[in-house]
Protein backbone atom coordinates (compact mmCIF):
# COMPACT_ATOMS: atom_id res chain seq x y z
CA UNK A 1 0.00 0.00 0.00
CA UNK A 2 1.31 3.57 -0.58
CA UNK A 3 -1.26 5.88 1.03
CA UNK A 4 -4.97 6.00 1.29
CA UNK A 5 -6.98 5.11 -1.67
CA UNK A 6 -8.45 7.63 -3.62
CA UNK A 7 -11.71 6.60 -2.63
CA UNK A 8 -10.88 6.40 1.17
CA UNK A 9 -11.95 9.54 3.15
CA UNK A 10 -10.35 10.96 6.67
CA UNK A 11 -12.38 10.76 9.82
CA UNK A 12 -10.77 13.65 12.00
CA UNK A 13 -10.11 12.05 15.38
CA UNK A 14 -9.18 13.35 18.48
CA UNK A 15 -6.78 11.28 21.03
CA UNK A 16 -4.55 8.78 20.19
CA UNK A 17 -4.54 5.37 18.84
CA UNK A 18 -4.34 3.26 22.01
CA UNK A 19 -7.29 5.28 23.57
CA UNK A 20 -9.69 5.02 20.49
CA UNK A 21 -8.86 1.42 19.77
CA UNK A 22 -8.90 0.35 23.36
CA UNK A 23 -12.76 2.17 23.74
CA UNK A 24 -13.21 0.17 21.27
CA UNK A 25 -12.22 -3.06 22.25
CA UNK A 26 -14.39 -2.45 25.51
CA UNK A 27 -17.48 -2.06 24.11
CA UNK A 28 -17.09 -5.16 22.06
CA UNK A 29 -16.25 -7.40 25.21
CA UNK A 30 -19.42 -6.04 26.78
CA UNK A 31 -21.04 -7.26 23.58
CA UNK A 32 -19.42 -10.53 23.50
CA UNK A 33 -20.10 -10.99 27.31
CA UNK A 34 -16.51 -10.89 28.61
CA UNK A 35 -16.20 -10.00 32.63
CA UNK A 36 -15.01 -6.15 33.61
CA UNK A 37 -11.50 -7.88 34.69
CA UNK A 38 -11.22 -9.58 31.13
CA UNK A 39 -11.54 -6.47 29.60
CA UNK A 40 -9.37 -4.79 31.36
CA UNK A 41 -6.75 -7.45 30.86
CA UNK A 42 -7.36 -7.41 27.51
CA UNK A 43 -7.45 -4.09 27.15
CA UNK A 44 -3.85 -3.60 28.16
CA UNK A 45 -2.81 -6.72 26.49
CA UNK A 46 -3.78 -4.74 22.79
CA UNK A 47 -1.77 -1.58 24.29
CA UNK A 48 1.11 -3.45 24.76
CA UNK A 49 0.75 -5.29 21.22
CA UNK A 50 0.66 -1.74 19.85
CA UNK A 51 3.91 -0.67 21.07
CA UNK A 52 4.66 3.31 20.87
CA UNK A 53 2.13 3.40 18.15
CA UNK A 54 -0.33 3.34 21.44
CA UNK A 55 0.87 6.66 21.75
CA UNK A 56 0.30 8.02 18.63
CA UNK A 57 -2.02 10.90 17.95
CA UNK A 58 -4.91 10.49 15.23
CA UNK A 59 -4.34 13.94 14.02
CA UNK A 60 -1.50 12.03 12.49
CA UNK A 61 -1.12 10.03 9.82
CA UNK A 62 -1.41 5.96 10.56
CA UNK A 63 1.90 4.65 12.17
CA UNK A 64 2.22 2.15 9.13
CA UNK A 65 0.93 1.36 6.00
CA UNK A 66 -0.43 -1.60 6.88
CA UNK A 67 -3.19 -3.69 4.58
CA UNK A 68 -4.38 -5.15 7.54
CA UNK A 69 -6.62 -2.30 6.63
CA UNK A 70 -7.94 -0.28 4.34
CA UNK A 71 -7.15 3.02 6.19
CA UNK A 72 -4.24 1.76 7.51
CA UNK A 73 -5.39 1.13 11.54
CA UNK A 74 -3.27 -1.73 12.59
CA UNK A 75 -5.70 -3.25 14.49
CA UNK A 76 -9.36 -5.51 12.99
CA UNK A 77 -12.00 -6.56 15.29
CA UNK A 78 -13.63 -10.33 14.89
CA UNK A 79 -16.74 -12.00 15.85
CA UNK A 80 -17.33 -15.57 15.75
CA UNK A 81 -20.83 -17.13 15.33
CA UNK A 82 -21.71 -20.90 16.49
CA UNK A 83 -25.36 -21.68 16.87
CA UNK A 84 -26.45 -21.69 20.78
CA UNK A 85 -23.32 -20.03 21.79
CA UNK A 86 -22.00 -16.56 22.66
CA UNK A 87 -20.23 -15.21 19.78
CA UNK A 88 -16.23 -15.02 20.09
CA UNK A 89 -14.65 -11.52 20.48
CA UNK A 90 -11.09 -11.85 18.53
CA UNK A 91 -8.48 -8.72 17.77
CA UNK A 92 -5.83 -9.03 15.04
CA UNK A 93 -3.05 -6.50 15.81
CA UNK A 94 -0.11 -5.11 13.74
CA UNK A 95 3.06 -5.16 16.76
CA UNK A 96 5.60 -2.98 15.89
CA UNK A 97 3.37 -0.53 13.31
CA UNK A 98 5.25 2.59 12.56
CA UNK A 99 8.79 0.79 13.34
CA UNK A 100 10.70 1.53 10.35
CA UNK A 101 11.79 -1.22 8.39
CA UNK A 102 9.94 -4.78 7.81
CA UNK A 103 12.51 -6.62 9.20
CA UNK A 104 12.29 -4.25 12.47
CA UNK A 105 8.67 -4.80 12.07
CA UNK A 106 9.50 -9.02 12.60
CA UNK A 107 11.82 -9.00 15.06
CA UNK A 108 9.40 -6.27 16.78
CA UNK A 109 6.51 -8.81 16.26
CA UNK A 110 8.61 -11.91 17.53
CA UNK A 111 9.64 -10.33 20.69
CA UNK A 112 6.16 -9.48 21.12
CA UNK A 113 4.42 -12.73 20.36
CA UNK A 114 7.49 -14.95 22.62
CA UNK A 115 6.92 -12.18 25.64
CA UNK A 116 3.17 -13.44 25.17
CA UNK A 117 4.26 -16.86 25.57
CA UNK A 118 6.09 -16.49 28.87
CA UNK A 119 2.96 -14.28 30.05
CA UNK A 120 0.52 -17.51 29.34
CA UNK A 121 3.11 -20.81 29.31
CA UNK A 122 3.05 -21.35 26.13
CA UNK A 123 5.78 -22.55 23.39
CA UNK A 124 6.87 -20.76 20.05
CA UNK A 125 8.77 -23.74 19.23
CA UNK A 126 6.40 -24.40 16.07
CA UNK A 127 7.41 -20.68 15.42
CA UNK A 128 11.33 -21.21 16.55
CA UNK A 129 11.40 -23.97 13.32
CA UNK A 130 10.25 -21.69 10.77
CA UNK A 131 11.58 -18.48 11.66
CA UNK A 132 14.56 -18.19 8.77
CA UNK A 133 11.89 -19.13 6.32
CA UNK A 134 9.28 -15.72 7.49
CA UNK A 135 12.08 -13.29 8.56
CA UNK A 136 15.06 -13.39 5.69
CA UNK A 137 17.58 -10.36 6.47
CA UNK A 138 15.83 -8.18 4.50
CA UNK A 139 12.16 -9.20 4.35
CA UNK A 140 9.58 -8.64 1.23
CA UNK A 141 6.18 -8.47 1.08
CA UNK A 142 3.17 -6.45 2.96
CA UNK A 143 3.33 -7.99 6.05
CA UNK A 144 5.97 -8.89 8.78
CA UNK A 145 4.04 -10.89 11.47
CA UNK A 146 0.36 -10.31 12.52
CA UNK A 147 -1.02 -11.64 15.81
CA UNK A 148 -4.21 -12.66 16.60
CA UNK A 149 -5.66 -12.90 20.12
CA UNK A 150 -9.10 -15.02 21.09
CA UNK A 151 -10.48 -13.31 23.51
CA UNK A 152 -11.74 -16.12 25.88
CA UNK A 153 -13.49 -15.55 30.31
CA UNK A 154 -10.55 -15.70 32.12
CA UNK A 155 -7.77 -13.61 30.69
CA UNK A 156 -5.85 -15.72 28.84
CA UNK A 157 -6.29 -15.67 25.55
CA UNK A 158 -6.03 -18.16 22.36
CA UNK A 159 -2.85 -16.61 19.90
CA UNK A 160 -2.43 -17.15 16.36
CA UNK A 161 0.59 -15.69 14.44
CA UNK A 162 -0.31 -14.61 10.76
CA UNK A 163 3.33 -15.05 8.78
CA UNK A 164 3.82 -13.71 4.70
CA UNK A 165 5.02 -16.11 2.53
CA UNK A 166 6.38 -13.77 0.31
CA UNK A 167 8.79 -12.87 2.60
CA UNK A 168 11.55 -13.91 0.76
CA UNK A 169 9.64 -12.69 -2.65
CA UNK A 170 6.36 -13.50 -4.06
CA UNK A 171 7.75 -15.88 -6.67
CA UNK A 172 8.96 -18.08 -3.65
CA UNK A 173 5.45 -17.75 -1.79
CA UNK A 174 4.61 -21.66 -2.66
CA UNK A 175 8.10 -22.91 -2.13
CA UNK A 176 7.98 -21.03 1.83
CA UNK A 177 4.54 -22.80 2.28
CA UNK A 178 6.05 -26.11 1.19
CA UNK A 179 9.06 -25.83 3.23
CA UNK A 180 7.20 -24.40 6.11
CA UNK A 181 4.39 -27.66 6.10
CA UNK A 182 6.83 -30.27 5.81
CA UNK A 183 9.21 -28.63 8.95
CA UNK A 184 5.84 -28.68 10.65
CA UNK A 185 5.61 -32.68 10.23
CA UNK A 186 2.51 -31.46 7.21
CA UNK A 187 4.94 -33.79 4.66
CA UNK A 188 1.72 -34.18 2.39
CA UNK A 189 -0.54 -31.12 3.02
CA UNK A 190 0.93 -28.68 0.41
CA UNK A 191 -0.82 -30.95 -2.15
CA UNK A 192 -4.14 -31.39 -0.80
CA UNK A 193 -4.61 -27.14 -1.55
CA UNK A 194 -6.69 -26.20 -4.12
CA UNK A 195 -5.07 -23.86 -6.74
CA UNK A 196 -4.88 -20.34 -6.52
CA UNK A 197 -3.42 -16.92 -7.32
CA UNK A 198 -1.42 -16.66 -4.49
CA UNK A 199 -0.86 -17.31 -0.77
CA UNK A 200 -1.17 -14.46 1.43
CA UNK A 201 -0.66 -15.93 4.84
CA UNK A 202 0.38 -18.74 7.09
CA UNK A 203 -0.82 -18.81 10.07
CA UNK A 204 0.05 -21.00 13.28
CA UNK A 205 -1.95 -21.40 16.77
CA UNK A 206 0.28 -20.98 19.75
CA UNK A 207 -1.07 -21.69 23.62
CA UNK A 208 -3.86 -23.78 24.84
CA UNK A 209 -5.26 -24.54 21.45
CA UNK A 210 -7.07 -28.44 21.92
CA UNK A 211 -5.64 -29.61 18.55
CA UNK A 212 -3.49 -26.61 17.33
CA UNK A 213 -3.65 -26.06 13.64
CA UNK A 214 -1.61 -24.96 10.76
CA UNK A 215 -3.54 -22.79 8.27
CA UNK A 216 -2.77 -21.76 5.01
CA UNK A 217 -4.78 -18.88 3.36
CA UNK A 218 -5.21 -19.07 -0.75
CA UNK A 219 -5.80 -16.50 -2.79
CA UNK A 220 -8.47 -16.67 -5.55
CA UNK A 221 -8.94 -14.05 -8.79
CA UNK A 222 -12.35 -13.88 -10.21
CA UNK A 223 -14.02 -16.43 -8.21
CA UNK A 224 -17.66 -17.57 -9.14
CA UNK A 225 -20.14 -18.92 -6.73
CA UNK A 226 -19.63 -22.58 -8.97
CA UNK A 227 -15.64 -22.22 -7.89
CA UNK A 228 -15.99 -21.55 -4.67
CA UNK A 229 -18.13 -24.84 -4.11
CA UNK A 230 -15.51 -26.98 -5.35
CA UNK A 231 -12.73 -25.38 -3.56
CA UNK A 232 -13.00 -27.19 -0.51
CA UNK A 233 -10.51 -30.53 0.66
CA UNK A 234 -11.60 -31.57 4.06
CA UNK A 235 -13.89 -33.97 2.63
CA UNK A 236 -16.55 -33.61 4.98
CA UNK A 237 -18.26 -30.05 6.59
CA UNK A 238 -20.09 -28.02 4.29
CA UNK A 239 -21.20 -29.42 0.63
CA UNK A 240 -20.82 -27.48 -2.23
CA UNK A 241 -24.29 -26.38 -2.42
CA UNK A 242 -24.00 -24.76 1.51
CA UNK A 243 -20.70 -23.29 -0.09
CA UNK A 244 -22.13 -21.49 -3.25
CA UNK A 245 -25.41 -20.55 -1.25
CA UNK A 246 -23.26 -18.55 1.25
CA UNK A 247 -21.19 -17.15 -1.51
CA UNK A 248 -24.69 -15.63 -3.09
CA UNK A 249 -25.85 -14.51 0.50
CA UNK A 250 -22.27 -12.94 1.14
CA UNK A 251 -21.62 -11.30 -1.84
CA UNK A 252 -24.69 -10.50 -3.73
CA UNK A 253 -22.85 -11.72 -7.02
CA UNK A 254 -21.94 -14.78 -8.85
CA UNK A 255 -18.32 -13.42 -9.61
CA UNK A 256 -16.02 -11.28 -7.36
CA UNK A 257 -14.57 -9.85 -10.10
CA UNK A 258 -12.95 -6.84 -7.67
CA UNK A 259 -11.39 -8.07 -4.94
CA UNK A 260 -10.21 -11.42 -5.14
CA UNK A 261 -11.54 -14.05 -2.78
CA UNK A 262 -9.46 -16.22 0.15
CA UNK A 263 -9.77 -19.77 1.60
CA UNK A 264 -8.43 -21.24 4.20
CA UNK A 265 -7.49 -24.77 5.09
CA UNK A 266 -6.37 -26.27 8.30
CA UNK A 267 -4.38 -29.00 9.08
CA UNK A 268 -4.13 -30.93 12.71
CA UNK A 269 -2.96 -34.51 11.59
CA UNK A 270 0.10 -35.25 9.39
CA UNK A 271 -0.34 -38.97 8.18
CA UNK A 272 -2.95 -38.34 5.39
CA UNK A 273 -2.34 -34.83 4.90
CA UNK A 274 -6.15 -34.77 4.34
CA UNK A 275 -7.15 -30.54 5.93
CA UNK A 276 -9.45 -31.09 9.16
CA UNK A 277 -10.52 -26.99 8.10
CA UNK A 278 -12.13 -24.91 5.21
CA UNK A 279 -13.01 -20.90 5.35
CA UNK A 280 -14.30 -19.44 2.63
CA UNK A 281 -13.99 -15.51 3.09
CA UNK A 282 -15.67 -13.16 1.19
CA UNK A 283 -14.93 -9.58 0.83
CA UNK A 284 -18.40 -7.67 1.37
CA UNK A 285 -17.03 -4.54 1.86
CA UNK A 286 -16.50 -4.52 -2.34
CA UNK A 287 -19.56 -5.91 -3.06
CA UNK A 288 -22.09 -3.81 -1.08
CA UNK A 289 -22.91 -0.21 -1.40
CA UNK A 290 -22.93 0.60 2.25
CA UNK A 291 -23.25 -1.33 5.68
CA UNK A 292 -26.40 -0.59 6.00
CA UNK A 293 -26.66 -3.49 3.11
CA UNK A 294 -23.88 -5.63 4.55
CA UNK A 295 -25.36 -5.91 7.76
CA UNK A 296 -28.57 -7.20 6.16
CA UNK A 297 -26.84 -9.90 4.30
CA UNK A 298 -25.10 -10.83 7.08
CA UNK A 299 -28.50 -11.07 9.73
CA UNK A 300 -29.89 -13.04 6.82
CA UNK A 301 -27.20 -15.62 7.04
CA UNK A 302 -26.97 -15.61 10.65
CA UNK A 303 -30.13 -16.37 10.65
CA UNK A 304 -30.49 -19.16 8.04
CA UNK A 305 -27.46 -21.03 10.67
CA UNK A 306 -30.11 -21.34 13.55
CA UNK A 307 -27.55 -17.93 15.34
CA UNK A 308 -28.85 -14.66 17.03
CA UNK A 309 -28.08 -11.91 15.11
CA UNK A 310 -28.48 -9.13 17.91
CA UNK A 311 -24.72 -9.36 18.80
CA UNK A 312 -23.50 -8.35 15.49
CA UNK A 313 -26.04 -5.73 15.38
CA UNK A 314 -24.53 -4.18 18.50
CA UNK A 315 -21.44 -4.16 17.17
CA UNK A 316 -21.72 -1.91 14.72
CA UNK A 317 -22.45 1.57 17.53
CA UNK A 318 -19.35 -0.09 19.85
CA UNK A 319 -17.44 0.80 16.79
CA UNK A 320 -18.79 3.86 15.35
CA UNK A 321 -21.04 6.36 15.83
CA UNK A 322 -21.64 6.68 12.19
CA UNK A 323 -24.64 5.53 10.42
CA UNK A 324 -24.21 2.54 8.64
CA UNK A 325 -25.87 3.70 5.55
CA UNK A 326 -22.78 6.39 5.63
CA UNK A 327 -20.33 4.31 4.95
CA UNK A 328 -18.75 1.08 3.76
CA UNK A 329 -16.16 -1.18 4.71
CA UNK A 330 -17.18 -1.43 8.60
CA UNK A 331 -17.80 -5.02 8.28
CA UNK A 332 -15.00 -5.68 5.63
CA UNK A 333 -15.35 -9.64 5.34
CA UNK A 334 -17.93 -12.18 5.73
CA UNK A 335 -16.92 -16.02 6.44
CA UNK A 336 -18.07 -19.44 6.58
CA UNK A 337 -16.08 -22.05 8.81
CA UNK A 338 -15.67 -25.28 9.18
CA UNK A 339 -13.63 -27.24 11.65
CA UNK A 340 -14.11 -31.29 11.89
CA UNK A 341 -15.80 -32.16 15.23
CA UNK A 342 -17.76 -28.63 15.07
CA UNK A 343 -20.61 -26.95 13.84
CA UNK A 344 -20.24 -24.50 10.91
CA UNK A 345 -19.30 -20.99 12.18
CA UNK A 346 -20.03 -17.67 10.20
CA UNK A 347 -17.27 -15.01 11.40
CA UNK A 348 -17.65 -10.92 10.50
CA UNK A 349 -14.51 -9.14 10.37
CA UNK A 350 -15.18 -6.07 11.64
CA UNK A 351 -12.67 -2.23 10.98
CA UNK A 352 -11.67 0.01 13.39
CA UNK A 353 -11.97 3.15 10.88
CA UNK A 354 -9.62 5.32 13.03
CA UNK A 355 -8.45 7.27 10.30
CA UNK A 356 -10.74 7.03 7.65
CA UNK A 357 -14.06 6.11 6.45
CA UNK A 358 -14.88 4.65 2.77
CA UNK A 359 -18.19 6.54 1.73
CA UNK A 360 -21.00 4.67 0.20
CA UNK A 361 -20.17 3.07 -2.91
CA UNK A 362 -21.87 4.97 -5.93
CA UNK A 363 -20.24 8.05 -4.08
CA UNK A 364 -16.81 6.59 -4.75
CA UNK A 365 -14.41 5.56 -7.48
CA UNK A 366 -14.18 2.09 -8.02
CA UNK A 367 -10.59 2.48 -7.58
CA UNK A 368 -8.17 -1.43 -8.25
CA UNK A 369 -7.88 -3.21 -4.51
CA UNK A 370 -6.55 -6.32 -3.96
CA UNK A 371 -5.65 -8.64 -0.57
């Protein structure tokens, strides 16, 4: 990224980063149902992810140019739907935003993500093995190291670490995922993936995961509803039909034909190399004209999986104060999840905005994006 879109319009703030994203962050753990001392905890765990950034005023521009984002906030809100449960509050942070270089940015992130482990007893070794392949000398790519916290009662969170295969450049994206499955004992996993246009990210589960996972996120250009249904490799979870029907719900569209769409497969077990995961993920936010119409796809689809919609519907005002016909891009991604053992979950990804607000879409240029 190289600056705010064309179509991207500043929201003066006032305050600084930590205080508007940790406001935030509150008001979503009273909508997920986490205790006063959870939030708290949590609260200050995100400020310490942030770093100096924390600091930062909004009157300035965002520490980074992260694409974690589309206005560059280093920091993107989750929640996680499973029918007859509360939903699942989850932050994805940028550590060591603003930081200068990308391969400050990793070691940054790495001291931030093993500190976390000596915090909650838990190992990086999965991380320790792979480490030369995500953080070369001098590092390519948008991304340095993303981590992701589950925000579970008691204070200690679940972490995930979100790693860029094209750290060592995007022509050796697939060779790092290869390399970076088999180290992981995944010997056979690289060729159960469907094809794509790219991979993204890798991501790993640290900490007091039941069966910790290895996920690898695919990239796919000018996907049709008919695609999508075919792109899963678990072998069981949702059907191809369940697939393409949450594509149309999602989307609106038989073709993303802006920006691309991602899956996601998991892998637990390493003798058949058969994934135990699928996520399709569809990016609403270029599909929609406002909120307003995203948030009505996504209570229909909530709905249609047997889940209360009222907690993403309070969402929205903890974020915002905006209308939701003002703007789009609040809820920037709509998914469908499947994990073997579980019940299909539907996740909304959900922006912070603090620096800028993407106006309806037929008051905008449809300016290129891509993951």
């Amino acid at each position: 990224m190289t600056g705010l879109p064309l179509d991207i319009l500043p929201a003066p703030r006032s305050g600084t980063l930590g205080a508007f994203t940790r406001a935030q962050l509150v008001r979503l753990c009273d909508v997920a149902g986490l205790s006063p001392a959870d939030t708290e905890t949590y609260a200050h765990t995100l400020a310490e992810a942030l770093g100096p950034a924390a600091a930062r005023s909004l009157a300035l521009p965002p520490p980074t140019r992260t694409f974690l984002s589309d206005d560059h906030t280093p920091v993107e809100y989750s929640l996680s739907f499973s029918p007859g449960q509360a939903p699942v509050l989850r932050v994805l942070v940028e550590p060591g935003c603003g930081a200068g270089t990308r391969a400050k940015k990793g070691r940054i992130g790495l001291d931030v993500v093993r500190a976390m482990g000596r915090r909650w007893d838990f190992s990086t070794e999965r991380l320790d093995e792979i480490e030369d392949l995500f953080f070369p000398d001098r590092p390519k790519g948008p991304l340095a190291l993303w981590i992701a916290l589950e925000l579970l009662p008691g204070g200690v969170p679940k972490v995930k670490v979100y790693l860029n295969p094209a750290a060592s450049g995007k022509k050796r994206s697939s060779k790092t995922v290869r390399k970076a499955l088999r180290r992981l004992g995944h010997k056979k996993a690289y060729a159960a993936l469907p094809e794509a246009d790219g991979y993204p990210f890798l991501a790993l589960d640290l900490g007091h995961w039941e069966v910790p996972r290895v996920k690898v996120y695919t990239r796919h250009l000018g996907l049709s509803a008919a695609e999508a249904g075919s792109l899963s490799r678990t072998g069981s979870g949702p059907g191809p039909t369940e697939i393409q029907e949450f594509f149309r719900d999602a989307a609106a569209t038989d073709d993303l034909d802006r920006r691309p769409g991602l899956s996601c497969h998991s892998f637990t077990e390493t003798e058949t190399g058969r994934p135990s995961g699928f996520t399709l993920h569809i990016p609403v936010r270029d599909y929609a004209r406002d909120d307003r119409e995203v948030l009505g796809r996504a209570v229909n689809i909530l709905r249609s999986h047997g889940i209360d919609p009222a907690p993403l519907v309070r969402s929205l005002p903890a974020l915002t104060t905006r209308r939701p016909k003002d703007g789009v891009g609040l809820i920037a991604y709509l998914a469908l999840a499947h994990q073997q053992g579980h019940p299909p979950r539907v996740t909304a990804y959900l922006s912070s905005e603090a620096y800028a607000v993407r106006p309806p879409a037929k008051l905008r240029c449809r300016a290129a994006v891509e993951v």
